[in-house]
Protein backbone atom coordinates (compact mmCIF):
# COMPACT_ATOMS: atom_id res chain seq x y z
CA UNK A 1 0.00 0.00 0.00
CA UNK A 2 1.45 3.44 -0.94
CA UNK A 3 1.36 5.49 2.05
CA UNK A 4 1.29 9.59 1.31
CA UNK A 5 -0.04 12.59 2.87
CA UNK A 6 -3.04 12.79 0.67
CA UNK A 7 -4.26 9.60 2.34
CA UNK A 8 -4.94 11.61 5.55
CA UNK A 9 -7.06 13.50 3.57
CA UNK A 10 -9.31 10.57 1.88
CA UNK A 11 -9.29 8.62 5.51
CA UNK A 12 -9.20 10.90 8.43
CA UNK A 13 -11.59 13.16 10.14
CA UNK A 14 -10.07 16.79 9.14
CA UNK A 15 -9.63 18.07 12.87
CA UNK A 16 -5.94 18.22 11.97
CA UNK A 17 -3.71 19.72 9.61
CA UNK A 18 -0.53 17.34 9.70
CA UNK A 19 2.77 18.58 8.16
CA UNK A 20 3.65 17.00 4.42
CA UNK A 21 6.32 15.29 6.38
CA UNK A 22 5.78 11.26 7.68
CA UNK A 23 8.35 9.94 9.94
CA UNK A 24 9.18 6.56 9.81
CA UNK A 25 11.61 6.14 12.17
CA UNK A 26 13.23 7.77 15.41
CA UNK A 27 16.26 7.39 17.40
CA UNK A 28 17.30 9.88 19.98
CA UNK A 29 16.49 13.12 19.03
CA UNK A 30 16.50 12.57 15.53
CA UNK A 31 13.79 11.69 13.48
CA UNK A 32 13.49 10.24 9.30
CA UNK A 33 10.63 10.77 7.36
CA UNK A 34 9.84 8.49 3.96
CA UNK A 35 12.36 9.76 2.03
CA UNK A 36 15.31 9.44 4.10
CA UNK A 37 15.68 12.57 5.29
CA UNK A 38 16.71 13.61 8.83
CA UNK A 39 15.27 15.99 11.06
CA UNK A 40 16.97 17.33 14.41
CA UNK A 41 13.87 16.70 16.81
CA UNK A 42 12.97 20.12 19.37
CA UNK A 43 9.92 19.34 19.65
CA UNK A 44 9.48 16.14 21.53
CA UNK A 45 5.56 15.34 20.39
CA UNK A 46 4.78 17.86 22.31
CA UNK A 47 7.04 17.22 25.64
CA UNK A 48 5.96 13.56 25.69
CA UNK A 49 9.19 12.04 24.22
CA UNK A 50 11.34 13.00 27.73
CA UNK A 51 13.64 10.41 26.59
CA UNK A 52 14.02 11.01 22.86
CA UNK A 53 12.68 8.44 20.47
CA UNK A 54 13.15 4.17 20.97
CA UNK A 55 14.91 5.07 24.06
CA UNK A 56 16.58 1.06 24.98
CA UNK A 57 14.93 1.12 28.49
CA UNK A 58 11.34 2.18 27.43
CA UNK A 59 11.60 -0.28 24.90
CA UNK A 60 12.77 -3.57 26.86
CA UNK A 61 9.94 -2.40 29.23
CA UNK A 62 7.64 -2.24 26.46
CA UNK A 63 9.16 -5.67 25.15
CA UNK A 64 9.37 -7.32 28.15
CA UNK A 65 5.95 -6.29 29.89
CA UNK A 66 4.26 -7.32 26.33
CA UNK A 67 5.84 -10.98 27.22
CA UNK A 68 3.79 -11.35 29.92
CA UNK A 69 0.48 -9.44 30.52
CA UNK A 70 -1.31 -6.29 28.14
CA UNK A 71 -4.83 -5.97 29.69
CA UNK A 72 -7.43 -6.72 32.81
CA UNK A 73 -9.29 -3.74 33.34
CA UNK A 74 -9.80 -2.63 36.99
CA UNK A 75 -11.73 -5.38 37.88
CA UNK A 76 -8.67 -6.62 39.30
CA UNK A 77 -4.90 -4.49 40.03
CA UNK A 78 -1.67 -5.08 38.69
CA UNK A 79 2.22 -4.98 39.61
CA UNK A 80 3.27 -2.00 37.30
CA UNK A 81 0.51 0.03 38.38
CA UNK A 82 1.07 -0.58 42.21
CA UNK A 83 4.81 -0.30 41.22
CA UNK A 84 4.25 3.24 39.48
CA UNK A 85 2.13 4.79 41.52
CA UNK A 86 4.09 3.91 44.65
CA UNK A 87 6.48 6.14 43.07
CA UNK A 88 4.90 9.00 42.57
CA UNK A 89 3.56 8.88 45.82
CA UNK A 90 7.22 8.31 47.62
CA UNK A 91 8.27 11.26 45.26
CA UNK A 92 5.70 13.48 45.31
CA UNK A 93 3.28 15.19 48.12
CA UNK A 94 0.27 12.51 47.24
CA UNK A 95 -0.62 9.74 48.99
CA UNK A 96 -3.19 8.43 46.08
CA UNK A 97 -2.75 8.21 42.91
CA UNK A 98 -5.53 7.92 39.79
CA UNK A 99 -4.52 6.24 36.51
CA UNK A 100 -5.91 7.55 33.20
CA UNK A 101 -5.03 7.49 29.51
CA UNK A 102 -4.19 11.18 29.05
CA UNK A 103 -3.43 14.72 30.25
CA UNK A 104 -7.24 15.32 29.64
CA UNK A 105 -8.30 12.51 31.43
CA UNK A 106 -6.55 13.03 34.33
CA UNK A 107 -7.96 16.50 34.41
CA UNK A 108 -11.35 15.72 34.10
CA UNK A 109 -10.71 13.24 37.12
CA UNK A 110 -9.31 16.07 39.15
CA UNK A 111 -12.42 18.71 38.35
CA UNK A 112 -15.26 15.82 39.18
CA UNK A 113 -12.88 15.05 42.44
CA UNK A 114 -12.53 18.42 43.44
CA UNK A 115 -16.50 19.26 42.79
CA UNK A 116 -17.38 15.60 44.97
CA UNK A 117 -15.45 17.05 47.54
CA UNK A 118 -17.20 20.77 47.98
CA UNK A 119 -20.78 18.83 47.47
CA UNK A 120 -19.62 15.81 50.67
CA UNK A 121 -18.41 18.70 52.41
CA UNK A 122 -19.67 21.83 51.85
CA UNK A 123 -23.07 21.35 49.80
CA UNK A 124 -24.43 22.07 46.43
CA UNK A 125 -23.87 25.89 46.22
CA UNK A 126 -19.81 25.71 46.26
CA UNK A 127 -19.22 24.43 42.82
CA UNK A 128 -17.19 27.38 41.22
CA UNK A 129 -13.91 26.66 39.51
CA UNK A 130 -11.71 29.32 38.61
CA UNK A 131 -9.19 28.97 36.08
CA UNK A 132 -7.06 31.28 33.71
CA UNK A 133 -7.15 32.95 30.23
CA UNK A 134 -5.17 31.29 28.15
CA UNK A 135 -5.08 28.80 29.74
CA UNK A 136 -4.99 24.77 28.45
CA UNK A 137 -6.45 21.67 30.37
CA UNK A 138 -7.34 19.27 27.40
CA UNK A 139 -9.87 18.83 24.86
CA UNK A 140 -13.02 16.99 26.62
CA UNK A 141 -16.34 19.33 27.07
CA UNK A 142 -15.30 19.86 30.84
CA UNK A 143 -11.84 20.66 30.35
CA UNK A 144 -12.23 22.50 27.42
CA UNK A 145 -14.36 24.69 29.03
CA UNK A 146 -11.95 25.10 32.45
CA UNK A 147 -8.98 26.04 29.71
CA UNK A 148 -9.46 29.35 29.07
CA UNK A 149 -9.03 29.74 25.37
CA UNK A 150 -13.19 30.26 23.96
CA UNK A 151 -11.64 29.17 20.34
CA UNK A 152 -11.45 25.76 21.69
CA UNK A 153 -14.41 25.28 23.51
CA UNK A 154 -17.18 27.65 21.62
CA UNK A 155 -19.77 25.63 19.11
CA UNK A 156 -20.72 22.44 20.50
CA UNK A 157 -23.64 23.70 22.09
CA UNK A 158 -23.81 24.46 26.32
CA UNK A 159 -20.86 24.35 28.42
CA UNK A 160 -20.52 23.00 32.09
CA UNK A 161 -21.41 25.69 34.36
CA UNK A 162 -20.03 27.14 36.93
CA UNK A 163 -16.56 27.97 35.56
CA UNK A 164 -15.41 31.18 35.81
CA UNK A 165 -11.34 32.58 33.81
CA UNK A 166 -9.29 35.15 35.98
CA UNK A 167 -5.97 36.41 34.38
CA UNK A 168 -2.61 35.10 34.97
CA UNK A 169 -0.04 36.90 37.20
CA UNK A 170 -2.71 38.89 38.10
CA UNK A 171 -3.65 37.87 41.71
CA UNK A 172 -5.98 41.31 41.83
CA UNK A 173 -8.14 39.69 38.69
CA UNK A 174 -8.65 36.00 40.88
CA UNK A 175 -9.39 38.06 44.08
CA UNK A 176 -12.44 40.18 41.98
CA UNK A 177 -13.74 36.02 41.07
CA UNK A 178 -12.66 34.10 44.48
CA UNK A 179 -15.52 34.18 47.44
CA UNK A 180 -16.69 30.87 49.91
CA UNK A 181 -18.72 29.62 46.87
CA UNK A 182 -14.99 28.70 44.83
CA UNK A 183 -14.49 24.96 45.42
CA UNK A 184 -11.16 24.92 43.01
CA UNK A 185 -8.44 27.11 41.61
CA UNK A 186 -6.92 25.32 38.48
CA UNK A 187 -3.66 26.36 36.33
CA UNK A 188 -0.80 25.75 34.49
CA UNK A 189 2.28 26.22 36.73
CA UNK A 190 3.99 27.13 33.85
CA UNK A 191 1.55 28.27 30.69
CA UNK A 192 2.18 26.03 27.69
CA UNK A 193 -0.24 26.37 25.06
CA UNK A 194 -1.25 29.91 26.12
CA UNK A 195 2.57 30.91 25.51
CA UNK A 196 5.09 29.69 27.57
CA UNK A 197 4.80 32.29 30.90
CA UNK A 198 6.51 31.19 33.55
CA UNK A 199 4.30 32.27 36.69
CA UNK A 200 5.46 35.03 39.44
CA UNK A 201 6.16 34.37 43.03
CA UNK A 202 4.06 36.81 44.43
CA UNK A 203 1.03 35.25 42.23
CA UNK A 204 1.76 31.83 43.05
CA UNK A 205 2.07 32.11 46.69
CA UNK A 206 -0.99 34.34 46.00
CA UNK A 207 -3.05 31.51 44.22
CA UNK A 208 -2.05 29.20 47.41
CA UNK A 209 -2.92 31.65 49.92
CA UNK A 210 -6.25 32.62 48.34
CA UNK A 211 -7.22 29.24 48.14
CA UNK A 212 -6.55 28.59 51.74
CA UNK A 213 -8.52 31.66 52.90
CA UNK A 214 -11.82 30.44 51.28
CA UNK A 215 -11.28 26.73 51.42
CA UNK A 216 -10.77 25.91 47.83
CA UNK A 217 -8.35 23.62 46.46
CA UNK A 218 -5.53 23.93 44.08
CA UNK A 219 -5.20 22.18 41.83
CA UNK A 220 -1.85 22.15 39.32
CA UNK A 221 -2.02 20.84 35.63
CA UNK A 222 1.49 19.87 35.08
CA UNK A 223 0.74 17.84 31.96
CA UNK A 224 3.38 19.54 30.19
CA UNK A 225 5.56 20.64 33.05
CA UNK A 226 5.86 17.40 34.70
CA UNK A 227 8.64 14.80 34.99
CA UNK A 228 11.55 16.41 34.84
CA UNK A 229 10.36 19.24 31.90
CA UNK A 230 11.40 22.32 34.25
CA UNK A 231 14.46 20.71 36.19
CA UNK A 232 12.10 20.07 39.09
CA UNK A 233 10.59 16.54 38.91
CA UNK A 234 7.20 18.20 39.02
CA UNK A 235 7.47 22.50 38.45
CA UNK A 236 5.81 22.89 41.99
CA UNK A 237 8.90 21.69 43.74
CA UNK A 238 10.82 24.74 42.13
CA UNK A 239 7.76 27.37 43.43
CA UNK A 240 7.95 26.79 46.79
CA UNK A 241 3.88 25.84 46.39
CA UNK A 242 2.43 22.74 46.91
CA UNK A 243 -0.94 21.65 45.64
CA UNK A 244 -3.97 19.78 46.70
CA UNK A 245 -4.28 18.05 43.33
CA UNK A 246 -1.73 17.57 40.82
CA UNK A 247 -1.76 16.01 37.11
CA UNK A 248 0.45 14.57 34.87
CA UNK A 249 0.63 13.25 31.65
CA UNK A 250 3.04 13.90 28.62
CA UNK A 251 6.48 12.47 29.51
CA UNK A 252 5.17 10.08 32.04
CA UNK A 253 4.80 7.82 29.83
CA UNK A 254 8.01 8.83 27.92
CA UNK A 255 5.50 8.23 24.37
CA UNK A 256 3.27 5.35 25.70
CA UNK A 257 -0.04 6.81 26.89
CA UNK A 258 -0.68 7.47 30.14
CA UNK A 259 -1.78 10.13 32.58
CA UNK A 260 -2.58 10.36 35.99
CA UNK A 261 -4.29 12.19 39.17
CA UNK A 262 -2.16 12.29 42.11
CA UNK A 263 -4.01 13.69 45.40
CA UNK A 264 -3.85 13.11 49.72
CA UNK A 265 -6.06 10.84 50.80
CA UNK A 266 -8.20 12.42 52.73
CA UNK A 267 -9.61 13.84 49.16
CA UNK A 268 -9.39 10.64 47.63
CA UNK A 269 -11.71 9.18 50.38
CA UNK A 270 -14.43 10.86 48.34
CA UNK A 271 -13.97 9.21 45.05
CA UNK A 272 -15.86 5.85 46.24
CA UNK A 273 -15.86 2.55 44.45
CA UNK A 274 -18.48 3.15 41.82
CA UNK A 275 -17.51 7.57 41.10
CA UNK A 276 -15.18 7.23 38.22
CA UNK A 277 -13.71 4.93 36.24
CA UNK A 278 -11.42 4.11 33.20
CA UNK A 279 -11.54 0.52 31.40
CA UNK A 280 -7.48 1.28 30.41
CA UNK A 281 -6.71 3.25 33.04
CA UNK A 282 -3.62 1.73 35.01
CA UNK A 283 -3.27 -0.62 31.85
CA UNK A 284 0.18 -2.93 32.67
CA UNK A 285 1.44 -1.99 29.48
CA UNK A 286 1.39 1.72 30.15
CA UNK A 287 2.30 1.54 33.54
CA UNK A 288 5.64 -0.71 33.26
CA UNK A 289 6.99 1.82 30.53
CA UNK A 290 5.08 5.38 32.59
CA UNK A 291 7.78 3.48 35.81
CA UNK A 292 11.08 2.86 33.50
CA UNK A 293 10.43 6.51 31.98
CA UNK A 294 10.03 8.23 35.73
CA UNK A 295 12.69 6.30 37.15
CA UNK A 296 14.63 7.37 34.52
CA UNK A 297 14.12 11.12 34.81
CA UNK A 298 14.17 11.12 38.58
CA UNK A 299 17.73 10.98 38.74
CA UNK A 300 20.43 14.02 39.78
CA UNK A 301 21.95 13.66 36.49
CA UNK A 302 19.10 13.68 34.32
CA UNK A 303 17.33 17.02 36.22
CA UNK A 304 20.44 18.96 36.26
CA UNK A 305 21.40 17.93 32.91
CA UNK A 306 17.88 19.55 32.05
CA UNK A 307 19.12 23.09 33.55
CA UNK A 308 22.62 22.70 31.67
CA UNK A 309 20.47 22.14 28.21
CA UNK A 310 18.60 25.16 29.07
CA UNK A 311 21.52 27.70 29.57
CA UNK A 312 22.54 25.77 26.09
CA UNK A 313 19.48 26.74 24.45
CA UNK A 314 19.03 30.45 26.00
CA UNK A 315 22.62 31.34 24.86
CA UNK A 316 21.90 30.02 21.36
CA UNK A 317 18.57 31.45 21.27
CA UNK A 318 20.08 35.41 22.34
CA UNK A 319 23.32 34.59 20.07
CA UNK A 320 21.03 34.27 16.96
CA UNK A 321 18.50 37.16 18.49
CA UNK A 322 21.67 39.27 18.40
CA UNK A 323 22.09 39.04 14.82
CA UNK A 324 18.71 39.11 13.37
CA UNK A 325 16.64 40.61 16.12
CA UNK A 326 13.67 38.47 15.58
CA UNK A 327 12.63 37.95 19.64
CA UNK A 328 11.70 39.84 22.28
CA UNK A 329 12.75 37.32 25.09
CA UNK A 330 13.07 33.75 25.74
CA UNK A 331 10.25 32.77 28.23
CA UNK A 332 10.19 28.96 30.13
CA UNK A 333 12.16 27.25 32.26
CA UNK A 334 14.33 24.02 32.15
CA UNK A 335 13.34 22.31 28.35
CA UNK A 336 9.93 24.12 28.27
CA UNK A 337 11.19 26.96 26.75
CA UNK A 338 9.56 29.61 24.30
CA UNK A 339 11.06 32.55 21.95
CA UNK A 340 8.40 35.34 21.96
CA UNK A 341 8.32 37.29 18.59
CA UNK A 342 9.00 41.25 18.66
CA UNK A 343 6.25 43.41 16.94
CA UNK A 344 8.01 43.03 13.68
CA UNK A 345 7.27 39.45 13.40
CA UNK A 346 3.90 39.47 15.32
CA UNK A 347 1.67 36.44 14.23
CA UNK A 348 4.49 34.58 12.41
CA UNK A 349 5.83 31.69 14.72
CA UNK A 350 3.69 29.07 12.04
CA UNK A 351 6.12 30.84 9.31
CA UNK A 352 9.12 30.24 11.91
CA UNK A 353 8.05 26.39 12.58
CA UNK A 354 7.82 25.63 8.71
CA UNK A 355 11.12 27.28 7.60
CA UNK A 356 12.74 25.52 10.56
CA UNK A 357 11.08 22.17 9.02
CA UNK A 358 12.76 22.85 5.34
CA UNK A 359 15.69 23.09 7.71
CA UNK A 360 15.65 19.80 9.04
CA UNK A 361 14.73 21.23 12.45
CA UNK A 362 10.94 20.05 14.09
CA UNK A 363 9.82 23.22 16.37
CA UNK A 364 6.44 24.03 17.91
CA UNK A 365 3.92 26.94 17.96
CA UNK A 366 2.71 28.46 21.60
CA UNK A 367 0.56 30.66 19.71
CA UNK A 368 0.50 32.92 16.88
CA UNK A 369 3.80 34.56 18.39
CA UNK A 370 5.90 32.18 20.17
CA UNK A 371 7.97 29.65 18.94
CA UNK A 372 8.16 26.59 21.68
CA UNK A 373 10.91 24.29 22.28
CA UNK A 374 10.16 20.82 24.26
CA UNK A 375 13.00 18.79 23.06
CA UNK A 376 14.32 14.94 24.94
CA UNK A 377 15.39 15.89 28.76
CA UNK A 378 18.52 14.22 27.18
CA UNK A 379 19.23 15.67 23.86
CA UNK A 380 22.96 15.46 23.09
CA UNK A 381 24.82 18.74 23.45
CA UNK A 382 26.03 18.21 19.70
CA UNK A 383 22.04 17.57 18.85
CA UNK A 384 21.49 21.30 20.56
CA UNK A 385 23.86 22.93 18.61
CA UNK A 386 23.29 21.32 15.21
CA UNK A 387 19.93 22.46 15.80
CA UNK A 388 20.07 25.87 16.65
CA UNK A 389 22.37 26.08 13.19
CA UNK A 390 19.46 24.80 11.78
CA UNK A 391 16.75 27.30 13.17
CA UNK A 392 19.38 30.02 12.58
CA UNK A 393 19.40 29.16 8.58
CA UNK A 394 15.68 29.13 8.48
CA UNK A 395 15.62 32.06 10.19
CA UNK A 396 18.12 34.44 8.21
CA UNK A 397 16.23 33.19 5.21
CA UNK A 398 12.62 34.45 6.96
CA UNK A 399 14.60 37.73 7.53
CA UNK A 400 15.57 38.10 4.12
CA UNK A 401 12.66 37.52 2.31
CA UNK A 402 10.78 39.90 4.93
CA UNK A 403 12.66 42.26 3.82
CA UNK A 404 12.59 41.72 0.58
């Protein structure tokens, strides 16, 4: 069967808009497509791929958990879940943990545990749950609706009430929202999609302390931020914050799917047998690679050799801004990082991700005017700086032609 680009076209629903390009095959941080030709990965899938591509321990886990036991459904447990989650508990502030399939799942466990919890507790009139412009929580009706982008979740008809957007960094815009009747604060402790912006001190210990004055919990989407993205093994260990309820998805699972919930118990109590439920959720396949890809990253060497690659990419980043002043800053932290556009390029980071691609170089969008960066936790130093030769070719050649 020929296999081409059209073929999406003829075959799948049109909710996407995939590049020409069709990788076949990835090793590291490099990546070939059908015709042979190599790409320097920066992108990560999206800062799943912590470990760069076929990773050898990822895939003897895979190998060797497919030996011996794919599926039961939670009708009965299994060792790499109890394994995994025992884990993140000893390494974490939870105590309980909730397996799900994806980010979005494992924030749409968090919003129904952190509404069961004002109802048991408080009663039917504190539902509110604030959450932030911009912000990005996953693509199911609920979620959708806490993430604060309307593009997203406007057009498929009424919305789960109750939810309410304040603005990031501005504690004065959650304190106008926030009363008794506010059952949950939810963000990003680090914004991804909404453009990489790293959160203030003052706001987060803000967000904590506003929560605690009218009894509402916090709750942290670190999806993107989590295992090992920022240099902290989850980004609230670097804000001096800790949450009630805390997500994760993306790199857990180092490429295999997988998310989870991680919460104390005494909030868990309220999620009885019987209030939510996943048939793959805690699947032994997932969970034997989600523990060889955390164990992996929660090492010293890994999470400081994130902050090395960082200084790596910043100094790269400002060495090619010198010449062709194309950003206004580098925003991020750790490999999470993003390269806001001046006014002069305003709107262009699509134009930015597609020269890079005729490059050889795979780069993300955080927007209309950021260009994000979520490469492997352990790209090569060599990989780093063949790359940023890469994006600095595409982007003298953008520069030329705008101003042409």
């Amino acid at each position: 069967m020929q296999i081409s680009r059209s073929m999406f076209d003829e075959v799948m629903v049109p909710n996407y808009a995939p590049s020409p390009i069709i990788p076949v095959k990835g090793q590291g941080s490099r990546l070939w497509d059908q015709q042979g030709r190599e790409f320097i990965d920066f992108a990560g899938g999206i800062a799943v791929n912590c470990l760069g591509h076929c990773h050898p321990v990822l895939v003897n886990a895979l190998t060797e958990q497919a030996n011996k036991l794919w599926h039961l459904s939670n009708t009965m447990t299994n060792e790499p879940a109890l394994m995994l989650a025992k884990q993140l508990v000893d390494n974490t502030f939870a105590e309980k943990v909730y397996f799900a399939n994806s980010g979005a799942e494992a924030n749409e466990a968090a919003l129904k545990l952190v509404r069961r919890v004002a109802l048991n507790n408080h009663g039917a009139e504190k539902s509110q749950i604030i959450a932030f412009k911009q912000g990005f929580h996953g693509r199911t009706l609920f979620t959708v609706s806490v993430g604060g982008q309307l593009a997203y979740s406007d057009g498929f008809g009424p919305k789960p009430a109750d939810i309410d957007h304040a603005e990031y960094n501005n504690l004065d815009s959650l304190k106008a929202l926030i009363s008794d009747r506010t059952c949950a604060v939810v963000l990003e402790p680090l914004q991804g999609e909404g453009g990489i912006i790293n959160p203030t001190p003052e706001f987060i210990q803000g967000v904590r302390e506003l929560c605690n004055q009218y009894n509402a919990l916090l709750v942290f989407d670190e999806v993107q931020t989590g295992v090992g993205r920022t240099g902290e093994l989850y980004a609230y260990m670097g804000l001096g914050v800790t949450p009630d309820v805390l997500t994760t998805a993306k790199a857990l699972g180092g490429g295999f799917p997988i998310g989870a919930m991680l919460t104390t118990t005494e909030l868990a109590k309220h999620l009885v047998v019987g209030t939510h439920g996943s048939t793959y959720g805690g699947n032994p396949l997932a969970c034997a690679v989600g523990l060889a890809s955390f164990n992996t990253v929660n090492t010293p060497e890994v999470l400081n050799g994130v902050k090395a690659r960082e200084q790596l990419f910043r100094d790269g980043l400002m060495a090619i801004n010198e010449k062709y002043k194309v950003f206004s800053e580098v925003r991020g932290k750790g490999l999470l990082l993003g390269a806001a556009l001046n006014a002069d390029y305003a709107g262009k980071s699509r134009d930015f991700m597609l020269a890079a691609a005729e490059e050889g170089l795979l780069v993300l969008m955080a927007g209309y005017n950021v260009v994000r960066f979520a490469p492997s936790l352990v790209i090569p130093e060599q990989d780093i700086e063949q790359g940023l030769a890469r994006f600095e070719t595409a982007i003298a050649k953008l520069v030329a032609a705008n101003a042409g």
